[in-house]
PDB file of N, CA and C in Angstrom:
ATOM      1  N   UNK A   1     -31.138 -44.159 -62.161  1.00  0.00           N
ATOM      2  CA  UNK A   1     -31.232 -44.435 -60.737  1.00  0.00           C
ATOM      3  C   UNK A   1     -29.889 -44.169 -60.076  1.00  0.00           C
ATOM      4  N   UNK A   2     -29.907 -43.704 -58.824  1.00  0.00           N
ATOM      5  CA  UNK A   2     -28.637 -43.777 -58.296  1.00  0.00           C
ATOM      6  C   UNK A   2     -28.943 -43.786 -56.641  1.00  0.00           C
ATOM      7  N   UNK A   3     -28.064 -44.728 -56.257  1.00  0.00           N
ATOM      8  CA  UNK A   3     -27.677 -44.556 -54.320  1.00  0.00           C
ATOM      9  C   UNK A   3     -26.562 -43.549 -53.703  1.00  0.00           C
ATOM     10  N   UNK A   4     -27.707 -42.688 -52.892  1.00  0.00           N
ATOM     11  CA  UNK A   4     -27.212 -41.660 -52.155  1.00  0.00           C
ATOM     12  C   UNK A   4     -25.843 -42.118 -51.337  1.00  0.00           C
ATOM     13  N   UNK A   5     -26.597 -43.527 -51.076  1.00  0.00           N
ATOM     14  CA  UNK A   5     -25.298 -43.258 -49.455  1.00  0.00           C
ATOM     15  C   UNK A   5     -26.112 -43.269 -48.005  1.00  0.00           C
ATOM     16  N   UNK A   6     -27.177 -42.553 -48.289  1.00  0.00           N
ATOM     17  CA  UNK A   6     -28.061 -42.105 -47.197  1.00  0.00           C
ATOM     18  C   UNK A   6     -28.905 -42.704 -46.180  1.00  0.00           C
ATOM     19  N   UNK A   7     -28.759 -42.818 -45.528  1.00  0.00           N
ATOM     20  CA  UNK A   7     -29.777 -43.806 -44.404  1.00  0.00           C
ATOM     21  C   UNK A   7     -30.768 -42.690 -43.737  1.00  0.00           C
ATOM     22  N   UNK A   8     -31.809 -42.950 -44.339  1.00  0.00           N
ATOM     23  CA  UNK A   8     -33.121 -41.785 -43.745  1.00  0.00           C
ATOM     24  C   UNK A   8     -34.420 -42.328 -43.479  1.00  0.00           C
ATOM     25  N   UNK A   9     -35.363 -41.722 -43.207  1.00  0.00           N
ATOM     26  CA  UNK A   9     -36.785 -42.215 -43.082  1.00  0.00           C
ATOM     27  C   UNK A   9     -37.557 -41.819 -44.557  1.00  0.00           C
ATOM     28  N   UNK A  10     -38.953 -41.902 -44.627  1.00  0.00           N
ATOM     29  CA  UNK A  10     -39.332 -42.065 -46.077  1.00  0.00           C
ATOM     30  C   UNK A  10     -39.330 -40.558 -46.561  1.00  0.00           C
ATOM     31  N   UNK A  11     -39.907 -39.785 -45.928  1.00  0.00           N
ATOM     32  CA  UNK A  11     -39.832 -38.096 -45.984  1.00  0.00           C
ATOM     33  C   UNK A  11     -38.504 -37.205 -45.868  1.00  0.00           C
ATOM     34  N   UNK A  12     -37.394 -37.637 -45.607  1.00  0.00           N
ATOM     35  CA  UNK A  12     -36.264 -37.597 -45.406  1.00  0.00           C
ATOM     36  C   UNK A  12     -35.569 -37.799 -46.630  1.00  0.00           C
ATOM     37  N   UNK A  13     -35.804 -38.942 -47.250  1.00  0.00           N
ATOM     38  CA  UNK A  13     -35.368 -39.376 -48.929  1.00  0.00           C
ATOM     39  C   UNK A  13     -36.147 -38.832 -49.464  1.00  0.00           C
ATOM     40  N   UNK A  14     -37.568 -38.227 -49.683  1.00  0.00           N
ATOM     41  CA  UNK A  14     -37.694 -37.119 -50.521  1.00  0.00           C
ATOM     42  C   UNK A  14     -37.363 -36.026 -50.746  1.00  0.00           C
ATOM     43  N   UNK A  15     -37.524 -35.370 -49.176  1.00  0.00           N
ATOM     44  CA  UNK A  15     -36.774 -34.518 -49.653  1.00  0.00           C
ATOM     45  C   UNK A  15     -35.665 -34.200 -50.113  1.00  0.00           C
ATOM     46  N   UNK A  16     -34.441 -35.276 -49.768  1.00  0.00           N
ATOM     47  CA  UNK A  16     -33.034 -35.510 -50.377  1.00  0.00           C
ATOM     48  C   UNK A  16     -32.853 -35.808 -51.834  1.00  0.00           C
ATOM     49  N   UNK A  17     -34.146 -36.507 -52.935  1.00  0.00           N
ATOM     50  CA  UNK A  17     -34.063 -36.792 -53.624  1.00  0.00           C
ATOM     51  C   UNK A  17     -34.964 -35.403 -54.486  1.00  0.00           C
ATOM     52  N   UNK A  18     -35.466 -34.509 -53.846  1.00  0.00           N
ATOM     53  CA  UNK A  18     -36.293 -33.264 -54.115  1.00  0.00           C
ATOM     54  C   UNK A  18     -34.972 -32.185 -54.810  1.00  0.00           C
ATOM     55  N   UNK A  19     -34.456 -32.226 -53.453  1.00  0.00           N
ATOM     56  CA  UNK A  19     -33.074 -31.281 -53.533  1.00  0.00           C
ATOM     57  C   UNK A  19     -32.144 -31.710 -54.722  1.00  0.00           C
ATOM     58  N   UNK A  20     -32.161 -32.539 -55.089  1.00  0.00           N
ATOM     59  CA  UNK A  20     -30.845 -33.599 -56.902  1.00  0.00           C
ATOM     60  C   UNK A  20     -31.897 -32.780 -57.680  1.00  0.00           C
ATOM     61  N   UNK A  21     -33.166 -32.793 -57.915  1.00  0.00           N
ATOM     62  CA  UNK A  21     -33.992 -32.581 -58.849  1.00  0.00           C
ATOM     63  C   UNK A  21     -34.496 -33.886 -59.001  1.00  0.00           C
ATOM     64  N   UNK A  22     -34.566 -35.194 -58.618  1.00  0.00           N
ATOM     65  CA  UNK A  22     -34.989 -36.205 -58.429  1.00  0.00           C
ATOM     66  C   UNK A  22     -35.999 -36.737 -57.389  1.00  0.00           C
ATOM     67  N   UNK A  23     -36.659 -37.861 -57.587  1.00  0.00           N
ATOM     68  CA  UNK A  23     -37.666 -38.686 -56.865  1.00  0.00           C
ATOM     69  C   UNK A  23     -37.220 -39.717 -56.488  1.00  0.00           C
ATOM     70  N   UNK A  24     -37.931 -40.732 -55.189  1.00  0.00           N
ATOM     71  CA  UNK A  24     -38.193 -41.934 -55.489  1.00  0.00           C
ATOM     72  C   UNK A  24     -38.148 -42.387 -56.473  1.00  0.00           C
ATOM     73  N   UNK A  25     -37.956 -43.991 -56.814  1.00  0.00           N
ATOM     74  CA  UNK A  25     -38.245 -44.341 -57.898  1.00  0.00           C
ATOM     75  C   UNK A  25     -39.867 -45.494 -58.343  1.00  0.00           C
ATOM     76  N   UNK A  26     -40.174 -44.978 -59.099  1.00  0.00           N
ATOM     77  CA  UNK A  26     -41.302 -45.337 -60.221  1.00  0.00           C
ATOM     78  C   UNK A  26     -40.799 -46.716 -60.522  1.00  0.00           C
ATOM     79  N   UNK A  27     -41.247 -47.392 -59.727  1.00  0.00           N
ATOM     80  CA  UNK A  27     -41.074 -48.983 -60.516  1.00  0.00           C
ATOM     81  C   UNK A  27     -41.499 -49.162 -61.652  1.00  0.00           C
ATOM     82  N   UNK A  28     -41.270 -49.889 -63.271  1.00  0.00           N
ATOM     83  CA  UNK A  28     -42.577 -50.319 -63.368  1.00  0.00           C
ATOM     84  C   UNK A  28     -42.896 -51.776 -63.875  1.00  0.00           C
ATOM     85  N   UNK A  29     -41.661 -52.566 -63.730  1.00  0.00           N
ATOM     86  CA  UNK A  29     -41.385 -53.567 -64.190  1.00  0.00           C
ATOM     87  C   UNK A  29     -40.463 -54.815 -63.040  1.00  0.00           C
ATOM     88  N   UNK A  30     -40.528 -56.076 -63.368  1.00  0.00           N
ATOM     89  CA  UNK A  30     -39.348 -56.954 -62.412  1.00  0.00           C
ATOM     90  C   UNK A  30     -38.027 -56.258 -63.390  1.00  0.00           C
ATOM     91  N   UNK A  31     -37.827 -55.954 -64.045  1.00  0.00           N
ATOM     92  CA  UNK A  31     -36.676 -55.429 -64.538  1.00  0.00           C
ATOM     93  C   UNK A  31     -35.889 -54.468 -63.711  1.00  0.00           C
ATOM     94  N   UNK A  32     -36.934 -53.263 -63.997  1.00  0.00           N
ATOM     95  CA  UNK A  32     -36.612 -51.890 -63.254  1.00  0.00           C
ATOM     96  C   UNK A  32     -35.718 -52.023 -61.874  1.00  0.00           C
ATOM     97  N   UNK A  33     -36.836 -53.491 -61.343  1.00  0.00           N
ATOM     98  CA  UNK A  33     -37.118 -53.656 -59.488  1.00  0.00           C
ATOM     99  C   UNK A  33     -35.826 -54.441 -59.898  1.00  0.00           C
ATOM    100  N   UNK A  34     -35.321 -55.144 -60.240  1.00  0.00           N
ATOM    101  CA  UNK A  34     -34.091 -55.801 -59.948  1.00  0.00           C
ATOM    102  C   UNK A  34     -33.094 -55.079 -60.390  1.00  0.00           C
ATOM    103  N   UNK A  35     -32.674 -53.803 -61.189  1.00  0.00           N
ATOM    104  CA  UNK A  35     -31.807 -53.188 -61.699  1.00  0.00           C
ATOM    105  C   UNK A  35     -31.827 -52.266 -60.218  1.00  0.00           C
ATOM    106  N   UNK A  36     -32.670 -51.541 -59.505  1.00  0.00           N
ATOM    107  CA  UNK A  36     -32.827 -51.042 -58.831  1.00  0.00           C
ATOM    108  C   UNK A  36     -31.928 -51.574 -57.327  1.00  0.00           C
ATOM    109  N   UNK A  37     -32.647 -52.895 -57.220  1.00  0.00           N
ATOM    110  CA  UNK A  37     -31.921 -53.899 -56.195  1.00  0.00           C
ATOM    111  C   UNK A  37     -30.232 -53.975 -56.383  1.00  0.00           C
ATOM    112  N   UNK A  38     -29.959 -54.162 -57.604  1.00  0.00           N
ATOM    113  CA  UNK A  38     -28.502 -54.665 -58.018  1.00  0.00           C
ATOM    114  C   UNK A  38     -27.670 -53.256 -57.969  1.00  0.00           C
ATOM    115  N   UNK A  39     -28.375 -51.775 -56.958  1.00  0.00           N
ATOM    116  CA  UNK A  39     -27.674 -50.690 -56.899  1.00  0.00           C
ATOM    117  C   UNK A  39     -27.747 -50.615 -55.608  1.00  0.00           C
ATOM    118  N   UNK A  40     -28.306 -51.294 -54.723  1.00  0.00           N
ATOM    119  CA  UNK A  40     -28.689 -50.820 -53.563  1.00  0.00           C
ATOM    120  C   UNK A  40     -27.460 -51.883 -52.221  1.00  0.00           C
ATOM    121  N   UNK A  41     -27.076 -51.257 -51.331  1.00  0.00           N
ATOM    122  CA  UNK A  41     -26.636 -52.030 -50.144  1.00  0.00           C
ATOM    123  C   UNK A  41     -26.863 -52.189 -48.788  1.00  0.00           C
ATOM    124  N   UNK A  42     -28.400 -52.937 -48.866  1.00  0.00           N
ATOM    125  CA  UNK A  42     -29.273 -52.669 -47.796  1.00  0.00           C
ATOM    126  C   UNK A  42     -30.493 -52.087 -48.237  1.00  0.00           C
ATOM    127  N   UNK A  43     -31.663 -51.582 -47.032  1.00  0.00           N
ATOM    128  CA  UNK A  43     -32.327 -51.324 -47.331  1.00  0.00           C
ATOM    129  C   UNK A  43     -32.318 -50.189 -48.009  1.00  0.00           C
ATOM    130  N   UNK A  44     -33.627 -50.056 -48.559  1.00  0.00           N
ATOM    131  CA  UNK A  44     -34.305 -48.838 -49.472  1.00  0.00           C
ATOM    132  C   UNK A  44     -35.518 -48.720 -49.524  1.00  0.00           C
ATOM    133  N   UNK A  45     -35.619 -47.290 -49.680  1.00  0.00           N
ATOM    134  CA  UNK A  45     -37.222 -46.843 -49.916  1.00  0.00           C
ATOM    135  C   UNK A  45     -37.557 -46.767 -51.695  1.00  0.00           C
ATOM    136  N   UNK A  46     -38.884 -47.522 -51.794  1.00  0.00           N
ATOM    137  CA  UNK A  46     -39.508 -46.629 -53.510  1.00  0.00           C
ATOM    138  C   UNK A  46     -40.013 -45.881 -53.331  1.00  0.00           C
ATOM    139  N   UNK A  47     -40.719 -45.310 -54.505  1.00  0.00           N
ATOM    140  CA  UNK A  47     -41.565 -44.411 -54.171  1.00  0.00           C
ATOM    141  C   UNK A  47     -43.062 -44.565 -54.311  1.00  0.00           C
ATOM    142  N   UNK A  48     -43.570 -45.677 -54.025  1.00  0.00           N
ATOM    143  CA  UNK A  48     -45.013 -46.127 -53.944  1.00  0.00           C
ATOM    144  C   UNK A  48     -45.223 -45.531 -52.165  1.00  0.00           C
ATOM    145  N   UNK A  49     -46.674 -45.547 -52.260  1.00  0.00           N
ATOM    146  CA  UNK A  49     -47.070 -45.267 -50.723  1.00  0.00           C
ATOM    147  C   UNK A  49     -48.744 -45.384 -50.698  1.00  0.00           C
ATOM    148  N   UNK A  50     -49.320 -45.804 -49.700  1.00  0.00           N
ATOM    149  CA  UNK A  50     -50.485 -45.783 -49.715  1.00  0.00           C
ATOM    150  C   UNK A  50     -51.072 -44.896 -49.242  1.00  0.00           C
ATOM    151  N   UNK A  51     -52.343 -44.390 -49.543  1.00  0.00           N
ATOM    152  CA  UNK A  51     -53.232 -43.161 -49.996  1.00  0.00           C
ATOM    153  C   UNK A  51     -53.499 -42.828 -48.306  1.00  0.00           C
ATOM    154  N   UNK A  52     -53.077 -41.841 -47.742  1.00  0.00           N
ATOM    155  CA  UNK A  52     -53.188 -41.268 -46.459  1.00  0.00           C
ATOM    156  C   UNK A  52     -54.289 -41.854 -45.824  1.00  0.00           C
ATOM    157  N   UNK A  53     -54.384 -42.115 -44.733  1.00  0.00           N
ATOM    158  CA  UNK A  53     -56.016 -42.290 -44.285  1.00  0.00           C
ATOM    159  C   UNK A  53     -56.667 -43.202 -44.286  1.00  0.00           C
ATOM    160  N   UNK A  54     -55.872 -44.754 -45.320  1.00  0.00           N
ATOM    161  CA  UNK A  54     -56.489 -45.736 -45.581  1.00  0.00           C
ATOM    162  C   UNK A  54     -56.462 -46.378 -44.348  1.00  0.00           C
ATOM    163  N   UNK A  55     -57.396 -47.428 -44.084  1.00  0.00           N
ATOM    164  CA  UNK A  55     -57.580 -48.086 -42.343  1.00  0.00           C
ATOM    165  C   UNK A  55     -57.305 -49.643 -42.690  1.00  0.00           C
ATOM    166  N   UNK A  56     -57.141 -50.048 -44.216  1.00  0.00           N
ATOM    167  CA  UNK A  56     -57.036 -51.324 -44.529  1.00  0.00           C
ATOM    168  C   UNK A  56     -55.343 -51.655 -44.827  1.00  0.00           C
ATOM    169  N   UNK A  57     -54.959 -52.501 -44.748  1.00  0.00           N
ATOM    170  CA  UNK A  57     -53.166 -52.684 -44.805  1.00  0.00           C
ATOM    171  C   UNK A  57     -53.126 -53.185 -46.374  1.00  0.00           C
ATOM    172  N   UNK A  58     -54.129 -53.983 -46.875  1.00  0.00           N
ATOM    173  CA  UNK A  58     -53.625 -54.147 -47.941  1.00  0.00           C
ATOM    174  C   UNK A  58     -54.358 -53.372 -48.969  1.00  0.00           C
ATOM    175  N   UNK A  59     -55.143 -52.186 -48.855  1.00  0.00           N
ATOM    176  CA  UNK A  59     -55.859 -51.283 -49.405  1.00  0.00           C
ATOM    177  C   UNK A  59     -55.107 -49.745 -50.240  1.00  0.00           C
ATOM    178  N   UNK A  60     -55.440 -49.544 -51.466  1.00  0.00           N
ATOM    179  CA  UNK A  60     -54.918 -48.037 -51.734  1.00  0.00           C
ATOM    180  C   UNK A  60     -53.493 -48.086 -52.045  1.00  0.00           C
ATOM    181  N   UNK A  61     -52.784 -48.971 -52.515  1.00  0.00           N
ATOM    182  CA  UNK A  61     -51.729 -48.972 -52.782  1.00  0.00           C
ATOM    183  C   UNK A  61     -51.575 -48.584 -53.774  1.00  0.00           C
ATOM    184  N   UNK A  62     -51.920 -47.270 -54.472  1.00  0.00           N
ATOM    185  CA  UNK A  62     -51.508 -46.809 -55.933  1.00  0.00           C
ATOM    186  C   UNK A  62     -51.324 -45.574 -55.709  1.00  0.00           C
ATOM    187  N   UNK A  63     -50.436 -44.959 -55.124  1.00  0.00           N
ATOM    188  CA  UNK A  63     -49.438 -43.142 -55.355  1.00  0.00           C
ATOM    189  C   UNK A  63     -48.219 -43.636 -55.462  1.00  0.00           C
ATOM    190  N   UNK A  64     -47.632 -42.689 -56.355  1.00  0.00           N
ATOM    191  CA  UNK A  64     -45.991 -43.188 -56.348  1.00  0.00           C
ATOM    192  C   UNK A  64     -45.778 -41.240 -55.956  1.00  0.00           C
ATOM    193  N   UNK A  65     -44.494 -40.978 -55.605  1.00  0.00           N
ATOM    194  CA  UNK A  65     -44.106 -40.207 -54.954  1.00  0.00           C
ATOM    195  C   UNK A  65     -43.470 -39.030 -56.273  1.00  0.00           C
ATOM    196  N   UNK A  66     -43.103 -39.932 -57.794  1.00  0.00           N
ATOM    197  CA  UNK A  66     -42.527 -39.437 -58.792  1.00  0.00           C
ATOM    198  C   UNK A  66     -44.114 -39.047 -59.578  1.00  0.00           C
ATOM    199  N   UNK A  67     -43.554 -38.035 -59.843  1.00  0.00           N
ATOM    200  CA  UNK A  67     -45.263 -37.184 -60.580  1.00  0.00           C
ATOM    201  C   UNK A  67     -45.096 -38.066 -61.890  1.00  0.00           C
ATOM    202  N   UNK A  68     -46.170 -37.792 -62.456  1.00  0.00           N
ATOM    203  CA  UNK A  68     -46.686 -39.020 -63.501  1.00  0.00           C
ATOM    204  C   UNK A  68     -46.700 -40.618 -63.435  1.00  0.00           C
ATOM    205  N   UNK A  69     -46.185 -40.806 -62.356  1.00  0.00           N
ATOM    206  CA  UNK A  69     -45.880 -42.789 -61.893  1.00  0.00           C
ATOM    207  C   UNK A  69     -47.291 -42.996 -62.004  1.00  0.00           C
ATOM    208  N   UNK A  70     -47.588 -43.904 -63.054  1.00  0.00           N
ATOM    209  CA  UNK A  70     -48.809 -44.638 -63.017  1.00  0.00           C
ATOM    210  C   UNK A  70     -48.966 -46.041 -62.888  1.00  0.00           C
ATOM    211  N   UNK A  71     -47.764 -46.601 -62.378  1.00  0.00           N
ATOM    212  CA  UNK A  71     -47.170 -47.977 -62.821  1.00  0.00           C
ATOM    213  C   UNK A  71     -48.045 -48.648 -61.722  1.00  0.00           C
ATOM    214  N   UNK A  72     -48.927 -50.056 -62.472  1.00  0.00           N
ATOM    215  CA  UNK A  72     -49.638 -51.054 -61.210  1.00  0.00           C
ATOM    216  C   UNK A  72     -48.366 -52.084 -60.560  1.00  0.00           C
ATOM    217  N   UNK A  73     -47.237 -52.482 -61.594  1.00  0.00           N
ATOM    218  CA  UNK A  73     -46.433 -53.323 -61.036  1.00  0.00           C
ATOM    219  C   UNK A  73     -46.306 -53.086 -59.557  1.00  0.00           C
ATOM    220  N   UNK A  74     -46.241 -54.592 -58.909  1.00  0.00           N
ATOM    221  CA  UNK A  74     -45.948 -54.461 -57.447  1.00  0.00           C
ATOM    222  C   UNK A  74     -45.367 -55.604 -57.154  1.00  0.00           C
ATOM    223  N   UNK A  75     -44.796 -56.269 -56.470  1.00  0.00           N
ATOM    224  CA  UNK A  75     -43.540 -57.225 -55.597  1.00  0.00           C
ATOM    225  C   UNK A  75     -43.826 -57.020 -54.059  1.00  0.00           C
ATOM    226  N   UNK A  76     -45.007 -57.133 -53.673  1.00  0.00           N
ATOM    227  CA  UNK A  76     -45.023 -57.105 -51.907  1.00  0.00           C
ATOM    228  C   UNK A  76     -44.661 -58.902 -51.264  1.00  0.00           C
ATOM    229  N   UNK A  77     -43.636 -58.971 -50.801  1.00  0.00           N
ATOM    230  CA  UNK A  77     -43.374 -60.728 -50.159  1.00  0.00           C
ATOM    231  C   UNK A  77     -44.654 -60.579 -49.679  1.00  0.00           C
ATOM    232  N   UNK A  78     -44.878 -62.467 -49.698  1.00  0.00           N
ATOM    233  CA  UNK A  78     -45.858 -62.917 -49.152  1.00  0.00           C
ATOM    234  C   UNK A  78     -46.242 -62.323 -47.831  1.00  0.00           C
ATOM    235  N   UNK A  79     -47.535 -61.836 -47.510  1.00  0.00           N
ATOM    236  CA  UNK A  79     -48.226 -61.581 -46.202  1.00  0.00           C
ATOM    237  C   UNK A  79     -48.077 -60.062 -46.195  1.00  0.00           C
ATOM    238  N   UNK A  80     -47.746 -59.227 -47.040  1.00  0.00           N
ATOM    239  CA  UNK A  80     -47.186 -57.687 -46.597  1.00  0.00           C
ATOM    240  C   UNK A  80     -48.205 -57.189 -48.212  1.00  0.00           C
ATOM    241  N   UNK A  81     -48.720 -56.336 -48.202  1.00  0.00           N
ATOM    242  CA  UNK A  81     -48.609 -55.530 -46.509  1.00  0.00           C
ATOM    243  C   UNK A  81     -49.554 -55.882 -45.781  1.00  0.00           C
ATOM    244  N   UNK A  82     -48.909 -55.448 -44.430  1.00  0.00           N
ATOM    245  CA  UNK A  82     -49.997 -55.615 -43.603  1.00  0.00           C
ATOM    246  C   UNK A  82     -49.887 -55.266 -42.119  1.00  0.00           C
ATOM    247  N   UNK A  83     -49.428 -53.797 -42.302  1.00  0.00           N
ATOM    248  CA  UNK A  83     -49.218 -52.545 -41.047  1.00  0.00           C
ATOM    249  C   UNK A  83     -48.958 -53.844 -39.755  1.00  0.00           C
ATOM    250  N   UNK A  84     -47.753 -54.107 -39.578  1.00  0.00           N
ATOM    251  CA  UNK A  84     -47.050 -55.008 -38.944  1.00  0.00           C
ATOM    252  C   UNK A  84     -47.220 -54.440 -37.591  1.00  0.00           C
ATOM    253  N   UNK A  85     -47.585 -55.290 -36.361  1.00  0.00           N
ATOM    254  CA  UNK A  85     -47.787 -54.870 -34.683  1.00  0.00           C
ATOM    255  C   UNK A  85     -49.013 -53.690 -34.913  1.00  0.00           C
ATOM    256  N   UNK A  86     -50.133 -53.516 -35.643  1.00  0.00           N
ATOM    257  CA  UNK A  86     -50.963 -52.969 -35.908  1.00  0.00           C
ATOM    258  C   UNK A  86     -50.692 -51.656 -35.533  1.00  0.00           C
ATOM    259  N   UNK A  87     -49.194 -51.339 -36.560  1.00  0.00           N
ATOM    260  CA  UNK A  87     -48.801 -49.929 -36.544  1.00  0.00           C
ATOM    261  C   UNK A  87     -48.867 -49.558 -38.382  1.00  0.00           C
ATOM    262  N   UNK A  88     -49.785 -48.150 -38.515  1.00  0.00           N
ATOM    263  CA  UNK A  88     -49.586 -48.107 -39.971  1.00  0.00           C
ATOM    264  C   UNK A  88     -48.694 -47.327 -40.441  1.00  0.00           C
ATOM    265  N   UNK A  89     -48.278 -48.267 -41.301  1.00  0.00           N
ATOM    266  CA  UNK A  89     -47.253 -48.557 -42.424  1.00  0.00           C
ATOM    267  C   UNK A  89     -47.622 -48.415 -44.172  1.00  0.00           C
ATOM    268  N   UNK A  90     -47.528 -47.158 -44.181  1.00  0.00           N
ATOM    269  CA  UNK A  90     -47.594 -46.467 -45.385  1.00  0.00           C
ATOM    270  C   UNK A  90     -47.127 -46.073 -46.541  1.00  0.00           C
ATOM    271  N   UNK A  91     -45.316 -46.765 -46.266  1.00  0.00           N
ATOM    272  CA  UNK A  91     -44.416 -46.734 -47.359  1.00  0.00           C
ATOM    273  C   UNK A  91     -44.065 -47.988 -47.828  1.00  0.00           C
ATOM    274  N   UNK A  92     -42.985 -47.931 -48.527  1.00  0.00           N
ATOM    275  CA  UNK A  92     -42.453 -49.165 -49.284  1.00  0.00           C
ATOM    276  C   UNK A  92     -40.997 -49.295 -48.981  1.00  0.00           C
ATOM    277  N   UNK A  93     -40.689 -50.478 -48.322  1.00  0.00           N
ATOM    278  CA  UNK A  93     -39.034 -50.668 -48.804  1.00  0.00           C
ATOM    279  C   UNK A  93     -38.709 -51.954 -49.304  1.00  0.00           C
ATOM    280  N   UNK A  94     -37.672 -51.974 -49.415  1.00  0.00           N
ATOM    281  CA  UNK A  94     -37.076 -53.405 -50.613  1.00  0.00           C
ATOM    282  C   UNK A  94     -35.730 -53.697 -49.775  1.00  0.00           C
ATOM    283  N   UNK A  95     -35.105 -55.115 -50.028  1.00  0.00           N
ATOM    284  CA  UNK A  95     -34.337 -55.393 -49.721  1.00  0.00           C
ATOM    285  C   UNK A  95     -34.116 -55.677 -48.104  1.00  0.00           C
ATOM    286  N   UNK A  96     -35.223 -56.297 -47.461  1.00  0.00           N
ATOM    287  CA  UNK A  96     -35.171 -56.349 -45.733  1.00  0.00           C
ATOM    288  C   UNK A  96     -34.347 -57.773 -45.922  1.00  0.00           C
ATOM    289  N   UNK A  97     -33.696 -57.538 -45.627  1.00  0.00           N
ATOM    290  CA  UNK A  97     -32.579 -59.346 -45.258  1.00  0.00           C
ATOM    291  C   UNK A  97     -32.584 -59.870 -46.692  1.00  0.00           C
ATOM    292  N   UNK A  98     -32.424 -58.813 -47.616  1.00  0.00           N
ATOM    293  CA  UNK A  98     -31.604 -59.418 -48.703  1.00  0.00           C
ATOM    294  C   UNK A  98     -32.558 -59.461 -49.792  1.00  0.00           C
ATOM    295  N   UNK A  99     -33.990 -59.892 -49.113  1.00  0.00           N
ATOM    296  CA  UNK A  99     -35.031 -60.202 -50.145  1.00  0.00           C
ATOM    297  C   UNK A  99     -35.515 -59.417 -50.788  1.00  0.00           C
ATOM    298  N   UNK A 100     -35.992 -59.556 -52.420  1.00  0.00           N
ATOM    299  CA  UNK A 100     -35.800 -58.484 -53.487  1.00  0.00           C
ATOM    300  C   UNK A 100     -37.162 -58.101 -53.552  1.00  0.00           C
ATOM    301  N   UNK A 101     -37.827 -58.843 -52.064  1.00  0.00           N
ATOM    302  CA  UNK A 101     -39.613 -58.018 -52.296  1.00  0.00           C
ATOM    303  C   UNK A 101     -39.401 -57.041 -51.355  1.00  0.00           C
ATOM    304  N   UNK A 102     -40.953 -56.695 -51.662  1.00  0.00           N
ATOM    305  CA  UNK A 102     -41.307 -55.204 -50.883  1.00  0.00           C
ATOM    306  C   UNK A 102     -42.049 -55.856 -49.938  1.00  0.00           C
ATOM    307  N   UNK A 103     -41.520 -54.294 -48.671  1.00  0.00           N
ATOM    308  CA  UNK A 103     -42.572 -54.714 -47.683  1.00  0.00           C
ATOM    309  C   UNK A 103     -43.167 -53.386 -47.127  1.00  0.00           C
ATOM    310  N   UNK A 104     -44.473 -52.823 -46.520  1.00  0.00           N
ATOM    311  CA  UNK A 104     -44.881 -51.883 -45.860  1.00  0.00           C
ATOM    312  C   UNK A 104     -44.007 -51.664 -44.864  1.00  0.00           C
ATOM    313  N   UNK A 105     -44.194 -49.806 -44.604  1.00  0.00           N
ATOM    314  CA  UNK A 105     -43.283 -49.777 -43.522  1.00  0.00           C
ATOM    315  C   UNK A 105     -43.751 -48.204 -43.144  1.00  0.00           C
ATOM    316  N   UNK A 106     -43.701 -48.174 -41.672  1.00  0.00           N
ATOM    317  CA  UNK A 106     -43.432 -46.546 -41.365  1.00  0.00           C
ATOM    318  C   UNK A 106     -42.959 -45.425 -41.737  1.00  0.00           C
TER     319      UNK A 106
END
């Protein structure tokens, strides 16, 4: 794993992480997710995302962005997801005010 530096949107860090020869990252464990956290300063994107098109917030949450990610592990804080101001929210980030869950996001 490693931090860019980069402050981007979710398509923005792929492709930045496209260009290394790298992905998002493939959670697949509280391990992973806290080794992950203990690199990060501020927010971050994974690479989970929900399945284009879905109309439900807490529905379809299984693509990861890294080819072969099959991992079910998930860490969403209480109430998330759940396409917040009934805007959908299709990615994942970690670390909003410190906290080491995930939440949906634009």
């Amino acid at each position: 794993y490693a931090n860019t530096g980069i402050t981007s949107n979710f398509d923005e860090c792929v492709n930045i992480c496209a260009d290394r020869g790298a992905s998002l990252p493939c959670i697949e464990n509280l391990a992973e997710d806290e080794a992950i956290h203990n690199l990060s300063e501020g927010l971050y994107w994974i690479g989970l995302y929900q399945v284009p098109g879905t109309l439900e917030a807490d529905a379809e949450w299984n693509q990861w962005q890294a080819e072969g990610c099959r991992s079910t592990y998930r860490n969403f804080i209480f109430g998330d997801p759940d396409d917040f101001a009934c805007q959908q929210e299709a990615c994942v980030i970690s670390n909003f005010g410190g906290d080491k869950g995930w939440l949906d996001a634009p």
